[in-house]
C-alpha atoms as a PDB file:
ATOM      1  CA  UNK A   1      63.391  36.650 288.525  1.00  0.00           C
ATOM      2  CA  UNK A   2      59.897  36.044 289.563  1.00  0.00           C
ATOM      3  CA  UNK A   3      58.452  39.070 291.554  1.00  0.00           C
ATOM      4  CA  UNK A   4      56.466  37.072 293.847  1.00  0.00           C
ATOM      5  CA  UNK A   5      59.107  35.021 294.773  1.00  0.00           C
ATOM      6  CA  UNK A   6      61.489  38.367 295.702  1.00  0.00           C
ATOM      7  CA  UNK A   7      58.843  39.644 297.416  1.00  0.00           C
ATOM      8  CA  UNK A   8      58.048  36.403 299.734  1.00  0.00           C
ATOM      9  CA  UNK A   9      61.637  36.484 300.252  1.00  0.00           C
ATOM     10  CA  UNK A  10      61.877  39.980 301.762  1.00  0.00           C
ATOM     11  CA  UNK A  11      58.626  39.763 303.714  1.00  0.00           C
ATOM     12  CA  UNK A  12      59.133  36.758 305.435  1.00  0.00           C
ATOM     13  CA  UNK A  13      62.177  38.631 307.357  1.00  0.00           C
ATOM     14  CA  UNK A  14      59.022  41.004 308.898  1.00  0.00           C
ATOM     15  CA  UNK A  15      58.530  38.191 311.130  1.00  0.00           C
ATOM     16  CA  UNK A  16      54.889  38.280 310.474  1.00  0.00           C
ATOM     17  CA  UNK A  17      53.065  35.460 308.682  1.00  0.00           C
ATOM     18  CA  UNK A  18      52.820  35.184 304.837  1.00  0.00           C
ATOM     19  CA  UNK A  19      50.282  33.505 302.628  1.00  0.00           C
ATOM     20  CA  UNK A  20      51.314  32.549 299.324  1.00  0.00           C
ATOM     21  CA  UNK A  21      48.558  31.870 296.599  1.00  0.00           C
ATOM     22  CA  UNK A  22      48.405  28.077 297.621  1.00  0.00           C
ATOM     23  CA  UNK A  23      47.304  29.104 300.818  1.00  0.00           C
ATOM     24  CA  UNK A  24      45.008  31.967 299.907  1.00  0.00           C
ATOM     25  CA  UNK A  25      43.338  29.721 297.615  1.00  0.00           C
ATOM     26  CA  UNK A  26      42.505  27.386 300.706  1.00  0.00           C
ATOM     27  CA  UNK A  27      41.655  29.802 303.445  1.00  0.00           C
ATOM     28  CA  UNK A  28      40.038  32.764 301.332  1.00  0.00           C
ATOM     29  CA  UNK A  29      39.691  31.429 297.744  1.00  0.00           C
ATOM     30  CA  UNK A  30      37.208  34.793 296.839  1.00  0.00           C
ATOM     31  CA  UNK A  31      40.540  36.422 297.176  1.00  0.00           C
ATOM     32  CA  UNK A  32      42.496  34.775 295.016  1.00  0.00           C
ATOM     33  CA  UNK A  33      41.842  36.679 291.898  1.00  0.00           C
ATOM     34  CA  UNK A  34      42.908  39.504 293.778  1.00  0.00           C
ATOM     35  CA  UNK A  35      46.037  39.210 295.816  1.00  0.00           C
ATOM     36  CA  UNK A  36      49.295  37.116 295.054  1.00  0.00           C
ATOM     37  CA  UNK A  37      50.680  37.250 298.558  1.00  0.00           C
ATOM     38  CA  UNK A  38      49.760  38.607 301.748  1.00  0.00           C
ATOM     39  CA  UNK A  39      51.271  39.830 305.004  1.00  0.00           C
ATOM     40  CA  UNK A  40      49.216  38.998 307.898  1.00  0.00           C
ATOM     41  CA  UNK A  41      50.455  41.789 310.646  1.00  0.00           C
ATOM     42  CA  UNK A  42      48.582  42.265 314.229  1.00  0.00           C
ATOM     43  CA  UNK A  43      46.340  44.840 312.746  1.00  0.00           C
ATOM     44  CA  UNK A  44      46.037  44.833 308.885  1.00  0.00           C
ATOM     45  CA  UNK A  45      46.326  41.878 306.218  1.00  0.00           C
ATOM     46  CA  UNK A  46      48.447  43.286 303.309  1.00  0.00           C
ATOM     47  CA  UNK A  47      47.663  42.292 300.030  1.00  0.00           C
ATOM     48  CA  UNK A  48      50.133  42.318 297.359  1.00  0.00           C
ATOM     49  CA  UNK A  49      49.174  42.319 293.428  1.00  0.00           C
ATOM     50  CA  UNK A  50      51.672  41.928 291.136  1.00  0.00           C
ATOM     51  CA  UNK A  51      50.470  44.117 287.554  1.00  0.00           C
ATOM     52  CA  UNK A  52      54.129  44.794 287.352  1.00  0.00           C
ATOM     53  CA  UNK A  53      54.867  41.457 285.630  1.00  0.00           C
ATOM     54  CA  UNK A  54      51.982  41.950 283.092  1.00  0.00           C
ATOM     55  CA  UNK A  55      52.181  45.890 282.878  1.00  0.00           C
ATOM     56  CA  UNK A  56      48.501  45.999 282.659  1.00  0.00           C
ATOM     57  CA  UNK A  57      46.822  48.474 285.031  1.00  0.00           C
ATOM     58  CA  UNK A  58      44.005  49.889 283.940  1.00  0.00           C
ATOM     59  CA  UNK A  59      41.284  52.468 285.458  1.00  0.00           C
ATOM     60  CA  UNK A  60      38.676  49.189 285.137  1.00  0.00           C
ATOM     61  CA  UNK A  61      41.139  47.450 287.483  1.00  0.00           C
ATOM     62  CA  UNK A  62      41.637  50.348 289.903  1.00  0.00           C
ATOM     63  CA  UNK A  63      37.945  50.626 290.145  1.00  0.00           C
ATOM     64  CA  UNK A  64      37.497  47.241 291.310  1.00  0.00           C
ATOM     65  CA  UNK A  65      40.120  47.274 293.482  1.00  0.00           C
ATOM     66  CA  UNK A  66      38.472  50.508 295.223  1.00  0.00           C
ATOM     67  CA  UNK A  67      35.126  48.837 294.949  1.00  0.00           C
ATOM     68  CA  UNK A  68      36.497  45.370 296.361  1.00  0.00           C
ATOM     69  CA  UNK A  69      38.163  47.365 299.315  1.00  0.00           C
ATOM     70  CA  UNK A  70      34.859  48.680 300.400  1.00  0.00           C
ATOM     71  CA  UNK A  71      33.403  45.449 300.440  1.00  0.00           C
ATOM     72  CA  UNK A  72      35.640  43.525 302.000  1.00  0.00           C
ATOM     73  CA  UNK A  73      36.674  46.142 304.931  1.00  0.00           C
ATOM     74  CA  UNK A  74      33.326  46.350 305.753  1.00  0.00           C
ATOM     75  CA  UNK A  75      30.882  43.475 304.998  1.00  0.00           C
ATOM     76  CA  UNK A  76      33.293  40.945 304.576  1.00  0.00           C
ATOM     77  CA  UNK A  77      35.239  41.496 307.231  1.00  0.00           C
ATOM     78  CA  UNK A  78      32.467  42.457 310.048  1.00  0.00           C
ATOM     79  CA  UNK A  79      31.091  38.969 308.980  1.00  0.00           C
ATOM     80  CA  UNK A  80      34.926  37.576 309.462  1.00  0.00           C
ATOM     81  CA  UNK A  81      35.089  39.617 312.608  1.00  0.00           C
ATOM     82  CA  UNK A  82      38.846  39.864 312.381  1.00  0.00           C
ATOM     83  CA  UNK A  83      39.153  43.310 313.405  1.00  0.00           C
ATOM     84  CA  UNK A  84      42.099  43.538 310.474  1.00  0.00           C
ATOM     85  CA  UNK A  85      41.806  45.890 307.693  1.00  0.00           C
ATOM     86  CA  UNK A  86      42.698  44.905 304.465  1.00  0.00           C
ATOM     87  CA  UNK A  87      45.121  47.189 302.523  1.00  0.00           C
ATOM     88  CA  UNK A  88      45.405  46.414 298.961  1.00  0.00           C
ATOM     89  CA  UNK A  89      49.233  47.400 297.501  1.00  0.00           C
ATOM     90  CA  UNK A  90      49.272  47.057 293.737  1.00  0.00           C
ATOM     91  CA  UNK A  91      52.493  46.993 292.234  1.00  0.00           C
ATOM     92  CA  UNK A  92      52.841  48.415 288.334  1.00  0.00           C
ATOM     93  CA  UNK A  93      55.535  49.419 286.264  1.00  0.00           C
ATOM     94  CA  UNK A  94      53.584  52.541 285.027  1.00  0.00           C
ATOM     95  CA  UNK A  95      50.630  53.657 283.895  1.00  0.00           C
ATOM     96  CA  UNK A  96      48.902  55.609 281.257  1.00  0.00           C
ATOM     97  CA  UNK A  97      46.322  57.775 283.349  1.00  0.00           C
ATOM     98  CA  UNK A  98      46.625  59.466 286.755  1.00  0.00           C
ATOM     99  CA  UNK A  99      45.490  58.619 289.682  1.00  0.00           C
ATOM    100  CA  UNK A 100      45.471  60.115 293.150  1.00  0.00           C
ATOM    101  CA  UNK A 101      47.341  58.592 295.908  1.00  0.00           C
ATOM    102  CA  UNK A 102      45.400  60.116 298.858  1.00  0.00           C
ATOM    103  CA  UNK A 103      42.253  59.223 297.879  1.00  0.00           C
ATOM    104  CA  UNK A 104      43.230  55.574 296.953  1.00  0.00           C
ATOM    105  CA  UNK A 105      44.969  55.411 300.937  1.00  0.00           C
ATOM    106  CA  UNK A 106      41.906  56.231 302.304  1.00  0.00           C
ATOM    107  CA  UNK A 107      40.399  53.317 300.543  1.00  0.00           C
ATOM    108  CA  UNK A 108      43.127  51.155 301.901  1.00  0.00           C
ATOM    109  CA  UNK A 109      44.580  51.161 298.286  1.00  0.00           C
ATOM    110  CA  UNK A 110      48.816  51.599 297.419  1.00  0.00           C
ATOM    111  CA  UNK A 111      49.523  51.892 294.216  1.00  0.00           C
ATOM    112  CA  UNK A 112      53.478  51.314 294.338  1.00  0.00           C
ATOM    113  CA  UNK A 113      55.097  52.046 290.774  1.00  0.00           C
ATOM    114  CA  UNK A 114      58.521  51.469 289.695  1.00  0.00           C
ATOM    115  CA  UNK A 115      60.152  50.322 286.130  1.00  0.00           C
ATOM    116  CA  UNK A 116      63.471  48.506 287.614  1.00  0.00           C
ATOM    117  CA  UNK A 117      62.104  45.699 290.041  1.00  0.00           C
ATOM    118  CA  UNK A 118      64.961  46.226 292.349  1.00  0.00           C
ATOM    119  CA  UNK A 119      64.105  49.557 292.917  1.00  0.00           C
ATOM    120  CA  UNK A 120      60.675  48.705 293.203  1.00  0.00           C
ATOM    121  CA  UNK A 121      61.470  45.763 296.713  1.00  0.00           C
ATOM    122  CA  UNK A 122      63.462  49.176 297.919  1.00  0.00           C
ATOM    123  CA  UNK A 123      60.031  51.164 297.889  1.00  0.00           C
ATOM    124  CA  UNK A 124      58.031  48.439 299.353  1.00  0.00           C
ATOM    125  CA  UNK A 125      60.421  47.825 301.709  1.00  0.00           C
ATOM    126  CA  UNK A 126      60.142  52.033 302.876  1.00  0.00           C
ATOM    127  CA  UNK A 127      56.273  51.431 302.230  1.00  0.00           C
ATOM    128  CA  UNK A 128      56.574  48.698 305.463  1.00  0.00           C
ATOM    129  CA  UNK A 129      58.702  50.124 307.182  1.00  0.00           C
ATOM    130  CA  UNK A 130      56.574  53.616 306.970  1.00  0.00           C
ATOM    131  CA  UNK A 131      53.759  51.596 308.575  1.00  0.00           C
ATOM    132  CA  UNK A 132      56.088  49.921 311.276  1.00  0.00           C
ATOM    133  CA  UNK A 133      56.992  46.746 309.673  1.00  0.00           C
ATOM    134  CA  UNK A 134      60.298  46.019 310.599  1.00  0.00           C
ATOM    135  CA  UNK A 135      62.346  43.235 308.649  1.00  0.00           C
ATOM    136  CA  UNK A 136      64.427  40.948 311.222  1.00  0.00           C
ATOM    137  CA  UNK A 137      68.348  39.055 310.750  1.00  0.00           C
ATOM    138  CA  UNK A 138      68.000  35.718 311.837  1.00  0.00           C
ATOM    139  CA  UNK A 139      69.497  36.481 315.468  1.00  0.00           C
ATOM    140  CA  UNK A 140      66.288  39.523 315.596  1.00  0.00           C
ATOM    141  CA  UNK A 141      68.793  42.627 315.285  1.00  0.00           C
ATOM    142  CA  UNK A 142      66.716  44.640 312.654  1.00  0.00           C
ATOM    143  CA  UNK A 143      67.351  45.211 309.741  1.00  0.00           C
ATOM    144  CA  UNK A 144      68.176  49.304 309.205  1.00  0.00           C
ATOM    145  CA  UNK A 145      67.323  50.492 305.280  1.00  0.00           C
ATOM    146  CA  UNK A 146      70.336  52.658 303.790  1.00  0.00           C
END
């Protein structure tokens, strides 16, 4: 199944609002080269790529993802004057050179990696719910991960 579409699926329970690409593409279309979905939360927007479908990160992509993060948490978004920051969450199957998670975080970059797609919605679902993003039943008891 489409990864996307799983992923809508899960983050719409959050509560929060969600942009799909047809609405990206109307209220921020720079961005829509860059982000498939995004979770709009009090204090961050959360941008979702999907590379997992294609399989193709590279270190040319990573760069311009940590070069794009610069620029848009800081000109961009000081001309926005949203007071969000943007986190970028890439999602890839693997990858052929190494990276290093703590530097990418600090650059508001999550590189979230996982062959089987299932068990990749478990690890973005412990990725939210690391940085208090709850998901919701439709009565508002949460939602506890095993």
């Amino acid at each position: 199944m489409n990864l996307i579409y799983n992923l809508k699926s899960i983050l719409v329970q959050t509560k929060y609002t969600v942009y799909d690409m047809e609405q990206i593409k109307q209220l921020a279309p720079h961005l829509s080269n860059w982000i498939d979905i995004v979770l709009e939360t009090d204090t961050h927007m959360i941008c979702f790529k999907d590379i997992w479908t294609w399989n193709n990160l590279t270190p040319e992509i990573l760069n311009s993802y940590l070069y794009g993060s610069e620029q848009i948490n800081s000109t961009i978004n000081s001309y926005i004057n949203t007071g969000k920051k943007y986190i970028f969450v890439l999602l890839v199957k693997n990858t052929h050179f190494n990276f290093n998670n703590k530097i990418l975080n600090q650059k508001y970059i999550h590189i979230i990696k996982k062959f089987n797609q299932n068990k990749l919605m478990k690890e973005i679902s412990y990725f939210l719910y690391s940085n208090n993003i709850y998901f919701y039943e439709e009565d508002d008891s949460v939602i506890m991960l095993e």
